[in-house]
N, C-alpha and C. Protein backbone atom coordinates (compact mmCIF):
# COMPACT_ATOMS: atom_id res chain seq x y z
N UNK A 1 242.48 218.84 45.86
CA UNK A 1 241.58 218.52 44.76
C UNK A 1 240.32 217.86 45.31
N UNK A 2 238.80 218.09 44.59
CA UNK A 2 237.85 217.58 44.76
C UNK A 2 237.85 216.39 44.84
N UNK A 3 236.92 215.45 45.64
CA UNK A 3 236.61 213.97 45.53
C UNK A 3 235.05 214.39 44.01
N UNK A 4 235.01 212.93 43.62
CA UNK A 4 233.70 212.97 43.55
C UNK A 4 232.82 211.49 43.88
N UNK A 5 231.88 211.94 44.75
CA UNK A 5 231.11 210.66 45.62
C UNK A 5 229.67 210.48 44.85
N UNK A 6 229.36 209.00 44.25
CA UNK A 6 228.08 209.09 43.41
C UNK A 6 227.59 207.92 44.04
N UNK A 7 226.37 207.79 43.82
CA UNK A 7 225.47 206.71 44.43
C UNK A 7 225.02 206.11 42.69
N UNK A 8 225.81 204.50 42.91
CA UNK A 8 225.36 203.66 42.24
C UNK A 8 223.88 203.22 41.66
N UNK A 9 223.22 203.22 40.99
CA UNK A 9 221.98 202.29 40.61
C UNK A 9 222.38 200.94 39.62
N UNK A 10 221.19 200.95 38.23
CA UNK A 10 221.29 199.54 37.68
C UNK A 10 222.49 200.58 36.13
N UNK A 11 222.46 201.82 36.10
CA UNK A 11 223.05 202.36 34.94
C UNK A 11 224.07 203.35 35.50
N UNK A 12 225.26 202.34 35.19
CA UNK A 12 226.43 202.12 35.76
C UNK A 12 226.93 204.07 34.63
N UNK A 13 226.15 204.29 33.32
CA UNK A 13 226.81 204.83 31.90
C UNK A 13 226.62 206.65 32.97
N UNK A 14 226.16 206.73 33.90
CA UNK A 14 225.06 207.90 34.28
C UNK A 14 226.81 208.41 35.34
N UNK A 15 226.98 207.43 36.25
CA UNK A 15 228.36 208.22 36.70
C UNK A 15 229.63 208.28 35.78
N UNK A 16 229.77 207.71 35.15
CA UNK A 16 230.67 208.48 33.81
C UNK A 16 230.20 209.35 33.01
N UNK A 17 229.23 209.61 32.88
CA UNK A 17 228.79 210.92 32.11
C UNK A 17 228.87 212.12 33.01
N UNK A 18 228.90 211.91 34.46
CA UNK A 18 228.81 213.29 34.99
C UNK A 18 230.28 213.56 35.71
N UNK A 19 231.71 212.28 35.76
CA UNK A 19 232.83 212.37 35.60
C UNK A 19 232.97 212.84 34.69
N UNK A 20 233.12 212.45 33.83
CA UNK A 20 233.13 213.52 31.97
C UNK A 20 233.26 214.94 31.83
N UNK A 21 231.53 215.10 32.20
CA UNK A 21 231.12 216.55 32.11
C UNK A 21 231.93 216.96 33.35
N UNK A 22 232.30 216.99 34.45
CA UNK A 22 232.79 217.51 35.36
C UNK A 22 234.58 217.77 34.90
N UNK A 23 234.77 217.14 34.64
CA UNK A 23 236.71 217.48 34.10
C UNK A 23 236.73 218.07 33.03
N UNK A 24 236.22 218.12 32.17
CA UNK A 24 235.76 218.37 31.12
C UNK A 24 234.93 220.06 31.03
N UNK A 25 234.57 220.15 31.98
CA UNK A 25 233.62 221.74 32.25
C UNK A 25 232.83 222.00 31.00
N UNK A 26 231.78 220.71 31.63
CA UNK A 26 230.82 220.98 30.16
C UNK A 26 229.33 220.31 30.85
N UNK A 27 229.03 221.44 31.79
CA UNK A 27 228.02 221.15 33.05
C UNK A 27 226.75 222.61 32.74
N UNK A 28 225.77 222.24 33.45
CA UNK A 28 225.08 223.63 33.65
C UNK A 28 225.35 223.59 35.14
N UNK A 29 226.03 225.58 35.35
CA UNK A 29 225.69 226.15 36.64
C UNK A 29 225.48 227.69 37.01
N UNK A 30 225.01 227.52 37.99
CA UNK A 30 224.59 229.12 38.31
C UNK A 30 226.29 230.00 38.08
N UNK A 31 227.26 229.56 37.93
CA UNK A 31 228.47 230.41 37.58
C UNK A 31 229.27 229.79 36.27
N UNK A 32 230.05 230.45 35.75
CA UNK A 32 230.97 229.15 34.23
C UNK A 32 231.58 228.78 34.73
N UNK A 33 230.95 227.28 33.93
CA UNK A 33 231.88 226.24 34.50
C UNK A 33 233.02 226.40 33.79
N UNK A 34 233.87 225.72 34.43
CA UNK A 34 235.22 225.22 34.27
C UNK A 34 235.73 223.75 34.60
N UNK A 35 236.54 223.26 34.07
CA UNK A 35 236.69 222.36 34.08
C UNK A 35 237.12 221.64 35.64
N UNK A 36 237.19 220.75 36.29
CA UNK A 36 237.58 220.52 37.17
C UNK A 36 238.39 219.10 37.46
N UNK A 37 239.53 219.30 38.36
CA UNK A 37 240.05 218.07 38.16
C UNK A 37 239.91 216.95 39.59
N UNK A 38 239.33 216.18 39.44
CA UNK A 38 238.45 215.42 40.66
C UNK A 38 239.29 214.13 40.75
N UNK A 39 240.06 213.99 42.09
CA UNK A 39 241.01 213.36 42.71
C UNK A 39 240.54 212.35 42.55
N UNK A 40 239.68 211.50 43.35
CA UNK A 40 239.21 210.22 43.40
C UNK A 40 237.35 210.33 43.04
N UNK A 41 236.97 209.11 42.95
CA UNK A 41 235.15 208.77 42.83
C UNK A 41 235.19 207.46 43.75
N UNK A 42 234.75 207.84 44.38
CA UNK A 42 233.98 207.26 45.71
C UNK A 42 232.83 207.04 45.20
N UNK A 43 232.42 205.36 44.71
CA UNK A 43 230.71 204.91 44.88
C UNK A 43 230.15 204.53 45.88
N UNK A 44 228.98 205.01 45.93
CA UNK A 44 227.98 203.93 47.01
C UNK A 44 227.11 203.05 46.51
N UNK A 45 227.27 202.34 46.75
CA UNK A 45 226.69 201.08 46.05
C UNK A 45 225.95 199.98 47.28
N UNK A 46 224.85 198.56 46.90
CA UNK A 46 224.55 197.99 47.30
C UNK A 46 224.89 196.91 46.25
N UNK A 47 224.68 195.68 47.55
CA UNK A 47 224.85 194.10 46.56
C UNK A 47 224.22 194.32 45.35
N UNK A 48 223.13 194.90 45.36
CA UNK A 48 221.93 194.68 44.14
C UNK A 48 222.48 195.14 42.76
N UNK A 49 223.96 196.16 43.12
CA UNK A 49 224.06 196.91 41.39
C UNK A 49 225.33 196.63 41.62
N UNK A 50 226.02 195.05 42.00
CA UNK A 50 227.28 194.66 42.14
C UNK A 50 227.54 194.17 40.70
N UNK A 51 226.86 194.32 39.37
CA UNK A 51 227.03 194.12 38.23
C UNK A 51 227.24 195.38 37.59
N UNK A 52 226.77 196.25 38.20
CA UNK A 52 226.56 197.39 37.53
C UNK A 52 228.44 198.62 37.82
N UNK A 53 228.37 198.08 39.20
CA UNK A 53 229.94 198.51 39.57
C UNK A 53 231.13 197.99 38.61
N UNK A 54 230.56 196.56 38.61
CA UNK A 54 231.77 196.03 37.05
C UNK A 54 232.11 196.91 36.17
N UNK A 55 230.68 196.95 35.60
CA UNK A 55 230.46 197.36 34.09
C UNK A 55 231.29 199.43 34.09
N UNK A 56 231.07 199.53 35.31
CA UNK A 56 231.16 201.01 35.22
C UNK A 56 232.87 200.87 35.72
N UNK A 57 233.32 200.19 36.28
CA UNK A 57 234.89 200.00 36.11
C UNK A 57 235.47 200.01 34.70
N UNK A 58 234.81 199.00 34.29
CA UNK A 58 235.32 198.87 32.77
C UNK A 58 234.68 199.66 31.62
N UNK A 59 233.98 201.27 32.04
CA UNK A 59 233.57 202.43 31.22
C UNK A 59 234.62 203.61 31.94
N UNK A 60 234.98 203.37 33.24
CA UNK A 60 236.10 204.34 33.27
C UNK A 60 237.44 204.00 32.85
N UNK A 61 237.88 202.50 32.63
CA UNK A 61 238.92 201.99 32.61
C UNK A 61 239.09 202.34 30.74
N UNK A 62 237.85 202.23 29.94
CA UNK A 62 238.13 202.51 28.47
C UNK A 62 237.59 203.43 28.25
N UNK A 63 236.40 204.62 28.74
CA UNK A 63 236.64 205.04 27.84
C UNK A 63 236.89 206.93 28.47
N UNK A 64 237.01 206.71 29.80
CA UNK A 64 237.46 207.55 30.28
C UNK A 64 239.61 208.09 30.99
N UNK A 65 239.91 206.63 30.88
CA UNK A 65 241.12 206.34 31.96
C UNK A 65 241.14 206.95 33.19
N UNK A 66 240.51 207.28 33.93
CA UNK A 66 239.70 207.24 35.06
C UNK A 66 239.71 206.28 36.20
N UNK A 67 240.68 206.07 36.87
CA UNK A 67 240.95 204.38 37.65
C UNK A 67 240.67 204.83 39.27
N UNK A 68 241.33 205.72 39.67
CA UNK A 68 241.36 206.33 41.33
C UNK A 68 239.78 206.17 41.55
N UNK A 69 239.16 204.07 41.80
CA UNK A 69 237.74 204.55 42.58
C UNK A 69 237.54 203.51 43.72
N UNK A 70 237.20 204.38 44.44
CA UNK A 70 236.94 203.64 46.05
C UNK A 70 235.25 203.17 45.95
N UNK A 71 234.91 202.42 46.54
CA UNK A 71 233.68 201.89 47.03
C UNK A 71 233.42 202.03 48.11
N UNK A 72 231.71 202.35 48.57
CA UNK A 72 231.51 202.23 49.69
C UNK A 72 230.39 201.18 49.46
N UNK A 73 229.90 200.01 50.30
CA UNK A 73 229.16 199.09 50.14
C UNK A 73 228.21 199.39 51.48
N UNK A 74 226.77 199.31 50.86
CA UNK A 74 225.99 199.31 52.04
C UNK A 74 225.43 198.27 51.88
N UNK A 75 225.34 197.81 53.42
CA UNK A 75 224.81 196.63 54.16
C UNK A 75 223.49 195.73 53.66
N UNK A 76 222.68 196.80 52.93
CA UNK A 76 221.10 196.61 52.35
C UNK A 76 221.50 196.90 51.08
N UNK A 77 220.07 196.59 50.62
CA UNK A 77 219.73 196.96 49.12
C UNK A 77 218.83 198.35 49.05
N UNK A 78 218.36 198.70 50.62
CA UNK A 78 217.47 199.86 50.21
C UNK A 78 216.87 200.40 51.67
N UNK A 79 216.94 201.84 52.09
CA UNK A 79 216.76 201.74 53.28
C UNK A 79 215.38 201.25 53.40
N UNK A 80 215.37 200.71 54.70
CA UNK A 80 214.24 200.24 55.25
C UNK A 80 213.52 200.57 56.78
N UNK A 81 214.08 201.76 57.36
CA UNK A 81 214.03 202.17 58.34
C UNK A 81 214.92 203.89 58.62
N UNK A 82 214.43 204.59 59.52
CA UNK A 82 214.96 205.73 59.75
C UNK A 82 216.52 205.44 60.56
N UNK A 83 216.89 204.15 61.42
CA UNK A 83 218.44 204.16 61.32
C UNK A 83 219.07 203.80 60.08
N UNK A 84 218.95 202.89 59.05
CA UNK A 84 219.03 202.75 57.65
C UNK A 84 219.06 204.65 57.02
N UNK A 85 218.49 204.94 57.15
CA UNK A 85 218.74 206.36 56.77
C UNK A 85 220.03 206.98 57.20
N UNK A 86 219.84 207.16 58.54
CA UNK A 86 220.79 207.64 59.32
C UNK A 86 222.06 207.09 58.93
N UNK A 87 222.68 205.50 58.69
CA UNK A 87 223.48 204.68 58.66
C UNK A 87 224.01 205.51 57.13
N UNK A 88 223.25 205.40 56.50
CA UNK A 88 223.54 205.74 55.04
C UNK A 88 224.14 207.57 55.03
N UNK A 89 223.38 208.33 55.39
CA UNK A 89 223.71 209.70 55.57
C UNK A 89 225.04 210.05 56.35
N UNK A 90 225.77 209.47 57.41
CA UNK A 90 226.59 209.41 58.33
C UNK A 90 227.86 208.27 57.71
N UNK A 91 227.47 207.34 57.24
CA UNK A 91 228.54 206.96 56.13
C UNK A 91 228.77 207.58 55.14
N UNK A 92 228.32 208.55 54.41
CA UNK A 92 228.21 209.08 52.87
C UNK A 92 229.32 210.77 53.71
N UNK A 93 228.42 211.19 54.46
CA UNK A 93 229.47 212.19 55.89
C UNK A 93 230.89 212.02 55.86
N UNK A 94 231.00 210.90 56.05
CA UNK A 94 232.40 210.83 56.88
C UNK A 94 233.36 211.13 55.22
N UNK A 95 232.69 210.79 54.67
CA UNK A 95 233.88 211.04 52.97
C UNK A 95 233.93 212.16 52.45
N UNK A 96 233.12 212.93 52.93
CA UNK A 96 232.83 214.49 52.08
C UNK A 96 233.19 215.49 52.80
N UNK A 97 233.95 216.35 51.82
CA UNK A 97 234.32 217.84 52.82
C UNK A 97 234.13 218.90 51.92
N UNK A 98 233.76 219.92 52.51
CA UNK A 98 233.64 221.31 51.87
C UNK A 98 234.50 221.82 50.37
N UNK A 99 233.58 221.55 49.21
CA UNK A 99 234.27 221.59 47.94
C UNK A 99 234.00 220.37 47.13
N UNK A 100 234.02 219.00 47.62
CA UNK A 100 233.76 217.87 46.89
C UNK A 100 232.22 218.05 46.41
N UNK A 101 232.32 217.19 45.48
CA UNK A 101 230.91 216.85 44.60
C UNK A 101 230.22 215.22 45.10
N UNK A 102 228.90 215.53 45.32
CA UNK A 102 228.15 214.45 45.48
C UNK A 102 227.00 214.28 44.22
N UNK A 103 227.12 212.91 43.56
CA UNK A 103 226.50 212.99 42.38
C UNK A 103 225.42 212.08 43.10
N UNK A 104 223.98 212.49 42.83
CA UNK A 104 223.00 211.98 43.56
C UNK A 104 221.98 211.03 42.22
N UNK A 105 222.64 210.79 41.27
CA UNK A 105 221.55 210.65 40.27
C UNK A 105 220.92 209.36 40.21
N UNK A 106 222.05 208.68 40.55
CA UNK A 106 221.83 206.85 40.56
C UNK A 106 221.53 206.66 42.03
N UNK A 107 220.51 205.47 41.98
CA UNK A 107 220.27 204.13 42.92
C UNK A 107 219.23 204.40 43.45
N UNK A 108 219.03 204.14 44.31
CA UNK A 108 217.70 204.36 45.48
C UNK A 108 217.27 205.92 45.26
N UNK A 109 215.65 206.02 45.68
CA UNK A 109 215.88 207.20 46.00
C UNK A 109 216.08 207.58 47.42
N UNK A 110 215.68 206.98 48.44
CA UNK A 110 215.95 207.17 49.85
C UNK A 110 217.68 207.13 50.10
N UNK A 111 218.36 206.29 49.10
CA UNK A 111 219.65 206.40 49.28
C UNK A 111 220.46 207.99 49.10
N UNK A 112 219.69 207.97 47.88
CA UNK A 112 220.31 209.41 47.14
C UNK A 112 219.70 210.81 47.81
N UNK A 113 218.61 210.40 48.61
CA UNK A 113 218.33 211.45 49.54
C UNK A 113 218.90 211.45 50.98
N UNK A 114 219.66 210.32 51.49
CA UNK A 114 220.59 210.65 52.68
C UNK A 114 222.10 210.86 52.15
N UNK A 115 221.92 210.94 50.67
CA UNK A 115 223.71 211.56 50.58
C UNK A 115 223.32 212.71 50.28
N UNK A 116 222.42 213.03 49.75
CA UNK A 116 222.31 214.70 49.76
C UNK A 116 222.27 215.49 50.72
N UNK A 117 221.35 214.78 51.79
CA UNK A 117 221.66 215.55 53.61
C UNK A 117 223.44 216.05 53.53
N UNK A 118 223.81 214.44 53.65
CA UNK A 118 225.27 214.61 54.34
C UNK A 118 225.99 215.60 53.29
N UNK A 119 225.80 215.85 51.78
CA UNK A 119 226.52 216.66 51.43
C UNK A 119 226.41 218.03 51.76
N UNK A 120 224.95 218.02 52.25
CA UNK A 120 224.47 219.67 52.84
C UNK A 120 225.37 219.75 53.83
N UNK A 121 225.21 218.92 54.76
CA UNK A 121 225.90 219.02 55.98
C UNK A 121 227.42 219.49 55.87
N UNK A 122 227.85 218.81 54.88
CA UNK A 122 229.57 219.09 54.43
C UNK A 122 230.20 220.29 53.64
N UNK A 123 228.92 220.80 53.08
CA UNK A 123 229.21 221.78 52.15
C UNK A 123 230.04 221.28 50.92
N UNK A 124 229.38 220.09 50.39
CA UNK A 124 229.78 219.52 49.26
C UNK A 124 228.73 220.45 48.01
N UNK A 125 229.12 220.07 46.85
CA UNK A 125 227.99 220.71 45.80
C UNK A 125 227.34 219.36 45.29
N UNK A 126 226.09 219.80 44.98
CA UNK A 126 225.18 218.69 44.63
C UNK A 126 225.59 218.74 42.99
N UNK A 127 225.39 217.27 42.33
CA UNK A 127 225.30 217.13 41.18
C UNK A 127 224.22 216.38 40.83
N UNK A 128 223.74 216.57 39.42
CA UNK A 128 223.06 215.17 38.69
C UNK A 128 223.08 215.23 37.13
N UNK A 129 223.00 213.93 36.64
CA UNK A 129 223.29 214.43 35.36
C UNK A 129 221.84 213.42 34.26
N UNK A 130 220.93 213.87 33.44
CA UNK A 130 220.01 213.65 32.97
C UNK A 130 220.15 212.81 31.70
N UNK A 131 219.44 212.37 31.11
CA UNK A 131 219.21 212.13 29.39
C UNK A 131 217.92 211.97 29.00
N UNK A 132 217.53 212.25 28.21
CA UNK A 132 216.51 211.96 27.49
C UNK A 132 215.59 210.70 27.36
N UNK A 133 214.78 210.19 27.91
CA UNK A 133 214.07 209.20 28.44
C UNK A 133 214.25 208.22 27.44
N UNK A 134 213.91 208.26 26.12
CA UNK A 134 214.13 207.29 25.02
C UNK A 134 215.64 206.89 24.99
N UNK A 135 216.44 207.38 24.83
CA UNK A 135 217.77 207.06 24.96
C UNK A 135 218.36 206.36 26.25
N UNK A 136 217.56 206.39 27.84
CA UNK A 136 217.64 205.71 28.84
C UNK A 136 217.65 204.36 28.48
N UNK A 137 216.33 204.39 27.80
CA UNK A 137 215.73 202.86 27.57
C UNK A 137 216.37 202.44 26.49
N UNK A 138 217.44 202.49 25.83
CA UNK A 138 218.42 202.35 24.34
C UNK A 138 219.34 201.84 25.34
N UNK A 139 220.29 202.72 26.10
CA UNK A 139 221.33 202.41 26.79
C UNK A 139 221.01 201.03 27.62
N UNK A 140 220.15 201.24 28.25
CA UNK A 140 219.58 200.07 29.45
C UNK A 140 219.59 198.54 28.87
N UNK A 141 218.95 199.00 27.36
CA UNK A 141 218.73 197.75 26.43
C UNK A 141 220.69 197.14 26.38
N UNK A 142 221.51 198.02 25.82
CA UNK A 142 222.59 198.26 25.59
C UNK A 142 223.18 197.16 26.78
N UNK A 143 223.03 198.20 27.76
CA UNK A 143 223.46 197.67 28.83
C UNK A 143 223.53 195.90 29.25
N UNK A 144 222.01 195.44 29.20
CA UNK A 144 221.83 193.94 29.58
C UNK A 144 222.65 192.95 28.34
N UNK A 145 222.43 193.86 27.17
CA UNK A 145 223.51 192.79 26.45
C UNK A 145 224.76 192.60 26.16
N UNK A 146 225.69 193.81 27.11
CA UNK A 146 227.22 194.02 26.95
C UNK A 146 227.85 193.63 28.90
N UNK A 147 226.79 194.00 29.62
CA UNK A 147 227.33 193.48 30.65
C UNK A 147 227.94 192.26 31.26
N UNK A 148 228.37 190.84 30.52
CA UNK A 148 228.72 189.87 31.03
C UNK A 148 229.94 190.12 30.32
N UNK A 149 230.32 190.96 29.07
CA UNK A 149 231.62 190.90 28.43
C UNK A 149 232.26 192.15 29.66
N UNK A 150 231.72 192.72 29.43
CA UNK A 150 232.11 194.43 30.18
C UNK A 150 232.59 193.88 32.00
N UNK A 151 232.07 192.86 32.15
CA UNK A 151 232.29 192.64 33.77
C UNK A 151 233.35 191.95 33.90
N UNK A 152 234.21 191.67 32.74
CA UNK A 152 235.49 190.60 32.56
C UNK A 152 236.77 191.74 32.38
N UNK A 153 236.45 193.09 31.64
CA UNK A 153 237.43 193.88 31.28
C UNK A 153 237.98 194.40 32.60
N UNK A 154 239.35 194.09 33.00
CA UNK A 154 240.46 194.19 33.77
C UNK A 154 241.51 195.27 33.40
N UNK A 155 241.68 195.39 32.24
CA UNK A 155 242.99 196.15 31.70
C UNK A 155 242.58 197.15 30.39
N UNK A 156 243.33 197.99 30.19
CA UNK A 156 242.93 198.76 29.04
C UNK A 156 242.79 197.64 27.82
N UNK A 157 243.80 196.62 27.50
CA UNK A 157 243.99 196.19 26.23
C UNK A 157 242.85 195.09 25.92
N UNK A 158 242.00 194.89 27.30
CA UNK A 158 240.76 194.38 27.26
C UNK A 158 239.74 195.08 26.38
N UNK A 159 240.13 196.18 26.86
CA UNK A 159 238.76 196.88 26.43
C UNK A 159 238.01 197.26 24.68
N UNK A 160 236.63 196.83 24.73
CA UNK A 160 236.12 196.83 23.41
C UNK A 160 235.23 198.08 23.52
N UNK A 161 235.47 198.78 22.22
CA UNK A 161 234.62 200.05 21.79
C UNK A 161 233.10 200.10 22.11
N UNK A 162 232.04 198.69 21.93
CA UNK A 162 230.80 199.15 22.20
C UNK A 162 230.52 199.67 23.60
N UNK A 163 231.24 199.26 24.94
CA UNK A 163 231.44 199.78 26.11
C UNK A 163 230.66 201.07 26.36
N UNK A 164 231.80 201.85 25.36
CA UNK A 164 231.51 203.53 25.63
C UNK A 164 230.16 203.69 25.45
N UNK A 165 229.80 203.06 24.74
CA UNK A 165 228.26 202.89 24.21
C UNK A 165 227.12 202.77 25.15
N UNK A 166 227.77 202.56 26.41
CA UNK A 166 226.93 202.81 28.07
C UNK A 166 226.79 204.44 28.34
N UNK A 167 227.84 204.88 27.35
CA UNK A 167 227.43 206.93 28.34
C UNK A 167 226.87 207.05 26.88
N UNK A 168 225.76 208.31 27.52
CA UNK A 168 224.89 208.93 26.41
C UNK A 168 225.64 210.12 26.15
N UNK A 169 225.32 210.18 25.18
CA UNK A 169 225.99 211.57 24.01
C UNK A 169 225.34 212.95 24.19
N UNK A 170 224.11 212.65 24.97
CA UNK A 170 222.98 213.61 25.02
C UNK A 170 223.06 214.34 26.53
N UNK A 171 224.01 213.78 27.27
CA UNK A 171 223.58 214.03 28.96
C UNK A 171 223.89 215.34 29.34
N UNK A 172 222.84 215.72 30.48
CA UNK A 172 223.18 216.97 30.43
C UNK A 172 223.29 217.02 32.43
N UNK A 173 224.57 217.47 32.46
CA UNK A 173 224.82 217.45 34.07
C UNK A 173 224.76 218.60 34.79
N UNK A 174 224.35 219.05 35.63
CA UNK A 174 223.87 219.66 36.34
C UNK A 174 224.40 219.86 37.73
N UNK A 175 224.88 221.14 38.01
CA UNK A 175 225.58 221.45 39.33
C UNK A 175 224.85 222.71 40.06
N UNK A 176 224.34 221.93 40.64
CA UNK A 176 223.38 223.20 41.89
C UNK A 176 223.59 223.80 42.65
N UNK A 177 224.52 223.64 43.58
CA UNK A 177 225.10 224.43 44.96
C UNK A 177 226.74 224.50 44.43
């Protein structure tokens, strides 16, 4: 079974929407989709969206059940150099193999452009998944005022309904290779 490996930003709602659409087979691609069933999600993340990893634990934990997720933590907040590149592309490498999905939509963009190398390199398929710009800025709003409850939810019986209210209804995900 597929992994799927996404690069974290500040909107934690963007890799559950394209977990979703991906099991779910409700994606645009050059062939019909189908649904797919994706073993683990591997994030990449920095200190900087270590709030944002919470919050997106506790959007797969309610409103997906979705738990199998590994982290990868990079050292920075943002590359700052061509080994920083390298470091990032060659860590993002070593997790991906021919068939897995790399969701590039969140975090940096220099980040999300050395996991896209390494997924070339692996023969992973690229993903990303979109929304509608006004509704970004709804969720985002959303976001800053549910994240200190959302970063406490541990268990399903924690979990409160506005949560879900981090993935957009509108997203439209996208599978390229």
């Amino acid at each position: 079974m597929p992994k799927l490996v996404s690069t974290l930003g500040k909107s934690p709602g963007g890799i559950a929407e394209t977990l979703v659409s991906l099991t779910e087979g409700n994606y645009v691609t050059p062939f019909d989709p189908v649904p797919i069933k994706i073993e683990e999600l591997i994030v990449v993340k920095t200190k900087e969206v270590e709030e944002s990893f919470y919050v997106l634990k506790a959007l797969l934990l309610c409103c997906s059940n979705f738990v199998n997720v590994k982290v990868i933590n990079l050292p920075f907040d943002d590359v700052n150099s061509p080994s920083d590149f390298v470091q990032v592309r060659e860590t993002i490498r070593k997790v991906l193999k021919a068939g897995d999905y790399l969701d590039f939509t969140g975090g940096r963009k220099a980040i999300s452009s050395a996991a896209v190398l390494a997924a070339r390199e692996a023969g992973a398929h690229l993903v990303s998944s979109i929304i509608p710009h006004e509704e970004y800025e709804i969720i985002n709003k959303k976001f800053n005022a549910v994240k200190d409850r959302a970063m406490k939810i541990y268990k399903k019986e924690d979990c409160v309904s506005y949560v879900c209210d981090l993935i957009s209804k509108d997203s439209r995900t996208i599978v390229f290779f």
